[in-house]
PDB file of N, CA and C in Angstrom:
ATOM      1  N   UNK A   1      22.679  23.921 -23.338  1.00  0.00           N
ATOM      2  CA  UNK A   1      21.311  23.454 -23.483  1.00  0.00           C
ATOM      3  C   UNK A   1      20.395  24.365 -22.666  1.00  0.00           C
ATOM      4  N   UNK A   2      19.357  24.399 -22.858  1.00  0.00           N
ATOM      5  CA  UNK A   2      18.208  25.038 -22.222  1.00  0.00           C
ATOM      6  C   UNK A   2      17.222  24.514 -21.954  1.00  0.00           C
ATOM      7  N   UNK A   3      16.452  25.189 -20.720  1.00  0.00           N
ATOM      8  CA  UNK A   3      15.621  24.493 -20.402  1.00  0.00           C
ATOM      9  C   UNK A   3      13.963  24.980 -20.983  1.00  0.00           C
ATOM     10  N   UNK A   4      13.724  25.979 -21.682  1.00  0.00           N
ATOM     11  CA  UNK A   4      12.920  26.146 -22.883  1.00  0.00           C
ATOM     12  C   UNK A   4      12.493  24.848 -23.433  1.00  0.00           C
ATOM     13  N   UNK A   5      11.156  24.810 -23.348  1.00  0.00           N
ATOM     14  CA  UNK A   5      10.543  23.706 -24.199  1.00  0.00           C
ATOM     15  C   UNK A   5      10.593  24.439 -25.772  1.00  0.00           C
ATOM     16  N   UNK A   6      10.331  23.027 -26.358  1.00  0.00           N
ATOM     17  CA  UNK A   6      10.494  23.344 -28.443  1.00  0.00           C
ATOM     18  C   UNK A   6       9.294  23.708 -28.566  1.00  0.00           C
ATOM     19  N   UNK A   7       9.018  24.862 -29.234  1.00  0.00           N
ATOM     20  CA  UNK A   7       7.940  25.429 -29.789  1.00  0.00           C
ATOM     21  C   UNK A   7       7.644  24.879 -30.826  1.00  0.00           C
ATOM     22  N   UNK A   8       6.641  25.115 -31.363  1.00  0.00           N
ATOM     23  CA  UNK A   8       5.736  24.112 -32.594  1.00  0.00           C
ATOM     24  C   UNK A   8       5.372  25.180 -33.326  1.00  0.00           C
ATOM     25  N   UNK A   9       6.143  25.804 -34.628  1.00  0.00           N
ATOM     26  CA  UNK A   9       5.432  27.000 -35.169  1.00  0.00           C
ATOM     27  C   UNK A   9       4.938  26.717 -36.362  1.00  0.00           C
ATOM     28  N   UNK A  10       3.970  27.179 -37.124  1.00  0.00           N
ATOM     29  CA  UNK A  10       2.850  27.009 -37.782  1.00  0.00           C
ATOM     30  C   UNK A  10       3.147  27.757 -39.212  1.00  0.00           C
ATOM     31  N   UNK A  11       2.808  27.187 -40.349  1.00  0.00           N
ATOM     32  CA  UNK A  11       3.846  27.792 -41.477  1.00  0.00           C
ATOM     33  C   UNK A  11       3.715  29.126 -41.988  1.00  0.00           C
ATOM     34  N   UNK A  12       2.982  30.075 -41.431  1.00  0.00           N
ATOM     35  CA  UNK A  12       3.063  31.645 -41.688  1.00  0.00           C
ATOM     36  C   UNK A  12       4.164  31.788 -40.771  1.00  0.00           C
ATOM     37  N   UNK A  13       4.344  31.017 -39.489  1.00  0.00           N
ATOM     38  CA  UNK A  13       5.863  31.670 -39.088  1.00  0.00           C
ATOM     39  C   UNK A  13       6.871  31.435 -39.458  1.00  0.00           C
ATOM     40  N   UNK A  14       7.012  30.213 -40.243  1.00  0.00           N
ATOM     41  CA  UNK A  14       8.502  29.299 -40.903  1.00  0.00           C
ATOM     42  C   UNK A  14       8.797  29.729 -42.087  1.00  0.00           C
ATOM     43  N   UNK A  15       7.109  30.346 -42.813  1.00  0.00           N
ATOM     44  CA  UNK A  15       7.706  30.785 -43.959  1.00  0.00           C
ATOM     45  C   UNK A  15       8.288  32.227 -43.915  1.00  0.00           C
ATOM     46  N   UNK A  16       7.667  33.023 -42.373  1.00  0.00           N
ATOM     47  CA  UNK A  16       8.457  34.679 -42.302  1.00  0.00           C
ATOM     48  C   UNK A  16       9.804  34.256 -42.086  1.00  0.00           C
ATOM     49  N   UNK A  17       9.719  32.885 -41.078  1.00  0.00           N
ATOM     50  CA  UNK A  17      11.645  33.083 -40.655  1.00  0.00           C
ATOM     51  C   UNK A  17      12.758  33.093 -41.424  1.00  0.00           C
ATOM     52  N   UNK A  18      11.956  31.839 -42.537  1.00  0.00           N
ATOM     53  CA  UNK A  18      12.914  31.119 -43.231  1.00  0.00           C
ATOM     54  C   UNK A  18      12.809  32.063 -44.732  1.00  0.00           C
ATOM     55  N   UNK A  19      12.380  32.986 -44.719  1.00  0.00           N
ATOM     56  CA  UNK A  19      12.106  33.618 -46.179  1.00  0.00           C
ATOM     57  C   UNK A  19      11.892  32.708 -47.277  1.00  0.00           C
ATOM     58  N   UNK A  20      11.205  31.404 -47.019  1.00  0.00           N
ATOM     59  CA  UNK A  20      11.080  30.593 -48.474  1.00  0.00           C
ATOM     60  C   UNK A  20       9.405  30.841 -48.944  1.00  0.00           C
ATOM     61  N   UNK A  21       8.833  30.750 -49.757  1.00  0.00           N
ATOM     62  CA  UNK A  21       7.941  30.487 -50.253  1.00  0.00           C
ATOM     63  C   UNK A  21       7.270  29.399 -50.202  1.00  0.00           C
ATOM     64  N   UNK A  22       5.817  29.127 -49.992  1.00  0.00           N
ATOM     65  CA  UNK A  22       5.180  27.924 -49.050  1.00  0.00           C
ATOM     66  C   UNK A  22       5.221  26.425 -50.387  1.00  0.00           C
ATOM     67  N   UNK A  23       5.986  26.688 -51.593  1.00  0.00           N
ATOM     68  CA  UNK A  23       5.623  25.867 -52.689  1.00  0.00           C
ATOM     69  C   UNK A  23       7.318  25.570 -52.866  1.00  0.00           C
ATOM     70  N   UNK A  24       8.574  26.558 -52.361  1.00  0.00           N
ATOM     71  CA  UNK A  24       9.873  25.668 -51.893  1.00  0.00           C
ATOM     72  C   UNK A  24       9.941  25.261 -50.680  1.00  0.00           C
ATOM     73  N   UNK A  25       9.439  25.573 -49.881  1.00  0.00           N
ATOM     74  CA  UNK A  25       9.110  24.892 -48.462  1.00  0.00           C
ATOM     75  C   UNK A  25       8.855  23.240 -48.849  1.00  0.00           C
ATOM     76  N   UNK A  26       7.788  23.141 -49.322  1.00  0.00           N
ATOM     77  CA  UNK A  26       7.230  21.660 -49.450  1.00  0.00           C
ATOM     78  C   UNK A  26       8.338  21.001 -50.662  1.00  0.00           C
ATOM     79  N   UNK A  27       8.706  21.741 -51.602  1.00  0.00           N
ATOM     80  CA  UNK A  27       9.696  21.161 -52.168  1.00  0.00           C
ATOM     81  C   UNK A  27      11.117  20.556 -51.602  1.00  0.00           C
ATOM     82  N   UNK A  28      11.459  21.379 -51.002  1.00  0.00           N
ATOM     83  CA  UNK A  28      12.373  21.054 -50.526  1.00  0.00           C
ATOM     84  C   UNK A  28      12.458  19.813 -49.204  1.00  0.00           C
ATOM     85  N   UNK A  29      11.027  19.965 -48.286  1.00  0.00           N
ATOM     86  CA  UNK A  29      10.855  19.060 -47.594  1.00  0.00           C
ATOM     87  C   UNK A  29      10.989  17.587 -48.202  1.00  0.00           C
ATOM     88  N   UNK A  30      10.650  17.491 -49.354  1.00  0.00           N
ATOM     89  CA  UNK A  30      10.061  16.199 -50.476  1.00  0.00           C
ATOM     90  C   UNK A  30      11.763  15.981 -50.809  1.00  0.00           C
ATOM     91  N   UNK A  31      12.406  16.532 -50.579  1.00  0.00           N
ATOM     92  CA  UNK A  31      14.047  16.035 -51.189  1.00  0.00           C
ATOM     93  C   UNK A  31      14.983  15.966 -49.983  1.00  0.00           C
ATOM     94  N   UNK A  32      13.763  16.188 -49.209  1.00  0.00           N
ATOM     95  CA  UNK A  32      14.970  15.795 -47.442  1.00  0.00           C
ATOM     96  C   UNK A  32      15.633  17.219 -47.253  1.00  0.00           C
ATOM     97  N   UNK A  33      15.650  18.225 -47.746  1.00  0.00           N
ATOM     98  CA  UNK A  33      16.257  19.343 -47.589  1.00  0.00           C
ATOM     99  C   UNK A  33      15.763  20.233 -47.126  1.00  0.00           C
ATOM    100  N   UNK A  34      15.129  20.224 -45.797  1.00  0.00           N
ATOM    101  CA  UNK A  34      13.771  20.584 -45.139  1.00  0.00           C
ATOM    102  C   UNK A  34      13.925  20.301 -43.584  1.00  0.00           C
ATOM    103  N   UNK A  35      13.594  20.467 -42.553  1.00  0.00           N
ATOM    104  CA  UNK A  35      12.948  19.394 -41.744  1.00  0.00           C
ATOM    105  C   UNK A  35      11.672  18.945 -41.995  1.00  0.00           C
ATOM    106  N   UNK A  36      11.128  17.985 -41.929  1.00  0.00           N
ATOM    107  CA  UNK A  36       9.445  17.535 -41.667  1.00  0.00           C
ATOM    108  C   UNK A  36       8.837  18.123 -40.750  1.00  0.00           C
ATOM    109  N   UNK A  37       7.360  17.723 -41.549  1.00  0.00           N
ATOM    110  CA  UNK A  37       6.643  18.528 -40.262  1.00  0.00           C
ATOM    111  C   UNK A  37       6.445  17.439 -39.652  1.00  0.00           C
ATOM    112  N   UNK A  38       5.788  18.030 -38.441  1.00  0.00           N
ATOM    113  CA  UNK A  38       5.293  16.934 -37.112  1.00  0.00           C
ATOM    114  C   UNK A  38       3.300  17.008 -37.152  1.00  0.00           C
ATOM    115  N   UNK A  39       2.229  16.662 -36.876  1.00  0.00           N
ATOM    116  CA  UNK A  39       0.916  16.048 -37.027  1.00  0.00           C
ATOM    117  C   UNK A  39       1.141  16.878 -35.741  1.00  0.00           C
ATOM    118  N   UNK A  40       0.092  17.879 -35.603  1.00  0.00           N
ATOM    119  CA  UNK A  40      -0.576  18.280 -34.443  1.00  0.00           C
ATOM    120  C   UNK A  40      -1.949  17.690 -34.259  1.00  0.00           C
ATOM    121  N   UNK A  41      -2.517  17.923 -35.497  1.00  0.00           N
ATOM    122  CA  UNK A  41      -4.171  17.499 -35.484  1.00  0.00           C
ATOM    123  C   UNK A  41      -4.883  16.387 -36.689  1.00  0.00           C
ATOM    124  N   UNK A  42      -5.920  16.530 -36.972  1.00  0.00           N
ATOM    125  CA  UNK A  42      -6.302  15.900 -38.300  1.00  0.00           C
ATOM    126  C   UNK A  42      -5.529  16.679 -39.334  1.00  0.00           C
ATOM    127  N   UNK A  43      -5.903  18.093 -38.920  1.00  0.00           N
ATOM    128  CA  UNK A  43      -5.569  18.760 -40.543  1.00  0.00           C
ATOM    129  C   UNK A  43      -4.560  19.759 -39.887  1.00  0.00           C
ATOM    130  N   UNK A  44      -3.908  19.679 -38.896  1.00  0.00           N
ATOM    131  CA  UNK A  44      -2.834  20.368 -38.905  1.00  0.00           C
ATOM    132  C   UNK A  44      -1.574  19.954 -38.648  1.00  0.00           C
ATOM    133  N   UNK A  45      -0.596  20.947 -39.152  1.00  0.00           N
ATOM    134  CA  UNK A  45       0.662  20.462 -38.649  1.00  0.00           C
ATOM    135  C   UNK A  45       2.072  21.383 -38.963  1.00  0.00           C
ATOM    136  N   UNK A  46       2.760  21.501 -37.860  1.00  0.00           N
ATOM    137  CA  UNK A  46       3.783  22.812 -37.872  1.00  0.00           C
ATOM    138  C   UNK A  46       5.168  21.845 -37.481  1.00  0.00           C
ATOM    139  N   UNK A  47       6.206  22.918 -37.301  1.00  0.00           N
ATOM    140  CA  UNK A  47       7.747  22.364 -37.447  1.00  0.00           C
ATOM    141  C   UNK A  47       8.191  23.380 -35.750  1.00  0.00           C
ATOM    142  N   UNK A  48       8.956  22.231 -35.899  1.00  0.00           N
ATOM    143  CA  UNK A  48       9.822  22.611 -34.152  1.00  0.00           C
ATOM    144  C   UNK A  48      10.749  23.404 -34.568  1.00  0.00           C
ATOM    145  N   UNK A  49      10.312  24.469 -33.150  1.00  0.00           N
ATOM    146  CA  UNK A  49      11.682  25.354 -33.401  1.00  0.00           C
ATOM    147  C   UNK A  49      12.689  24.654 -33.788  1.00  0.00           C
ATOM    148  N   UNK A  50      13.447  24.140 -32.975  1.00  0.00           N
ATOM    149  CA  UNK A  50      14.925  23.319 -32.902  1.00  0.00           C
ATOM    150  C   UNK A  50      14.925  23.189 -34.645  1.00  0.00           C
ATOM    151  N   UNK A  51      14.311  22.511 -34.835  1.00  0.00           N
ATOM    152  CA  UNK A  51      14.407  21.426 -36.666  1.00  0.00           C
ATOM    153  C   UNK A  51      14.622  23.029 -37.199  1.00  0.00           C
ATOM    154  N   UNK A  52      14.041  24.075 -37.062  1.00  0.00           N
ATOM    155  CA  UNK A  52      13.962  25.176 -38.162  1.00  0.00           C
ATOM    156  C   UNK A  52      15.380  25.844 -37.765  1.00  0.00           C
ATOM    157  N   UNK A  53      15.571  26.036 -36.586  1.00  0.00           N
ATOM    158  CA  UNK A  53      16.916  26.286 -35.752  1.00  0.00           C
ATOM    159  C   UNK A  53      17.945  25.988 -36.454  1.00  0.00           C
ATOM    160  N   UNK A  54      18.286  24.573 -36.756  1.00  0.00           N
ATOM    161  CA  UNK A  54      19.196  23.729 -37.132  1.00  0.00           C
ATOM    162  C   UNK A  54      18.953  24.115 -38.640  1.00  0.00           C
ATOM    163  N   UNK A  55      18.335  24.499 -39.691  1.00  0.00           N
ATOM    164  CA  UNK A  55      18.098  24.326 -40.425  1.00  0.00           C
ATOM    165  C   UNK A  55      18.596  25.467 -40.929  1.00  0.00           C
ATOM    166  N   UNK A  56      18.031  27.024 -40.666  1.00  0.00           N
ATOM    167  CA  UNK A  56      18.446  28.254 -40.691  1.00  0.00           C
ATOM    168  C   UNK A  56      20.310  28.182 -40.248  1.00  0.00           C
ATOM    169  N   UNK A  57      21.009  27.582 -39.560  1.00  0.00           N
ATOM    170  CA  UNK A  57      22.192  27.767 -38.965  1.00  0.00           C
ATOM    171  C   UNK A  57      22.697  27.340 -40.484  1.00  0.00           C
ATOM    172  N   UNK A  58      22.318  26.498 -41.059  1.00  0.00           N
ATOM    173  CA  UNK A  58      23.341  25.515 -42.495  1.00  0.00           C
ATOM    174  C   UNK A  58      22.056  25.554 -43.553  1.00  0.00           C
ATOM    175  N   UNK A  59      21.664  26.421 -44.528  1.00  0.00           N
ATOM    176  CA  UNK A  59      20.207  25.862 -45.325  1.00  0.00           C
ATOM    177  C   UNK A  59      20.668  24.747 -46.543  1.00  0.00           C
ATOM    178  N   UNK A  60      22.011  25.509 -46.973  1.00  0.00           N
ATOM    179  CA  UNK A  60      22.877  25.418 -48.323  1.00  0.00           C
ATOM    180  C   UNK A  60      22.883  23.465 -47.856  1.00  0.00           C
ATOM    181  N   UNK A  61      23.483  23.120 -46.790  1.00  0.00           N
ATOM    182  CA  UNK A  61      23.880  21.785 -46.326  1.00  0.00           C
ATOM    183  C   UNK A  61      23.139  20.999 -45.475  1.00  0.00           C
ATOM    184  N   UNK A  62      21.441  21.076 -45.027  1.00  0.00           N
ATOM    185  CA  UNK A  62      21.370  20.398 -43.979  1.00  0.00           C
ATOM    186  C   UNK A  62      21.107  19.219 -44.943  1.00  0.00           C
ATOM    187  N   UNK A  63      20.715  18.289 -43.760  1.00  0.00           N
ATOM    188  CA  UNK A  63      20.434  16.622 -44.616  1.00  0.00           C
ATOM    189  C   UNK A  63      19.059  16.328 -43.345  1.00  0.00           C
ATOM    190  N   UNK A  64      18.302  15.595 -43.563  1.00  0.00           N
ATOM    191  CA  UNK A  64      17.500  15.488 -42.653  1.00  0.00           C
ATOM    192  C   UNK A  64      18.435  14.706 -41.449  1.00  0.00           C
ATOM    193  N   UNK A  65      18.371  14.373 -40.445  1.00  0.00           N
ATOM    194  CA  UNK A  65      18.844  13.038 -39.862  1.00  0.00           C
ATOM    195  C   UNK A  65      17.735  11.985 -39.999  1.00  0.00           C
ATOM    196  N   UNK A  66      18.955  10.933 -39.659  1.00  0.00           N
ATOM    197  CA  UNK A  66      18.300   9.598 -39.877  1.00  0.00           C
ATOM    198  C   UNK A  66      17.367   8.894 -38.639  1.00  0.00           C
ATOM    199  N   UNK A  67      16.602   8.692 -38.640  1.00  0.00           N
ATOM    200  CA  UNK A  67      15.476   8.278 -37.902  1.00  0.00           C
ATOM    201  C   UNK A  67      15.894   6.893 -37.316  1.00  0.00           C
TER     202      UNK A  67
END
């Protein structure tokens, strides 16, 4: 573990990391095959490192977890 706080990155960076396109991004979020985003503001809102972390390690298999 580390002691690094989770960064909050903003979807020009999720979509460079993750090489998806910002229209399978949201698709895939909508079928749980995604992480969610998190509400920064009224009109904004980005994804935690960690969630994109976890996500990039397995894309083929993640599942969201259960809340």
């Amino acid at each position: 573990m580390t002691d690094r706080p989770d960064c909050i990155f903003r979807i020009r960076t999720v979509l460079k990391r993750t090489g998806l396109s910002r229209s399978s991004l949201y698709r895939k979020m909508q079928s749980g095959a995604f992480p969610p985003s998190v509400r920064i503001s009224i009109r904004c809102v980005g994804w935690r490192e960690s969630a994109i972390d976890a996500w990039m390690q397995n894309p083929i298999f993640y599942e969201e977890p259960h809340r």
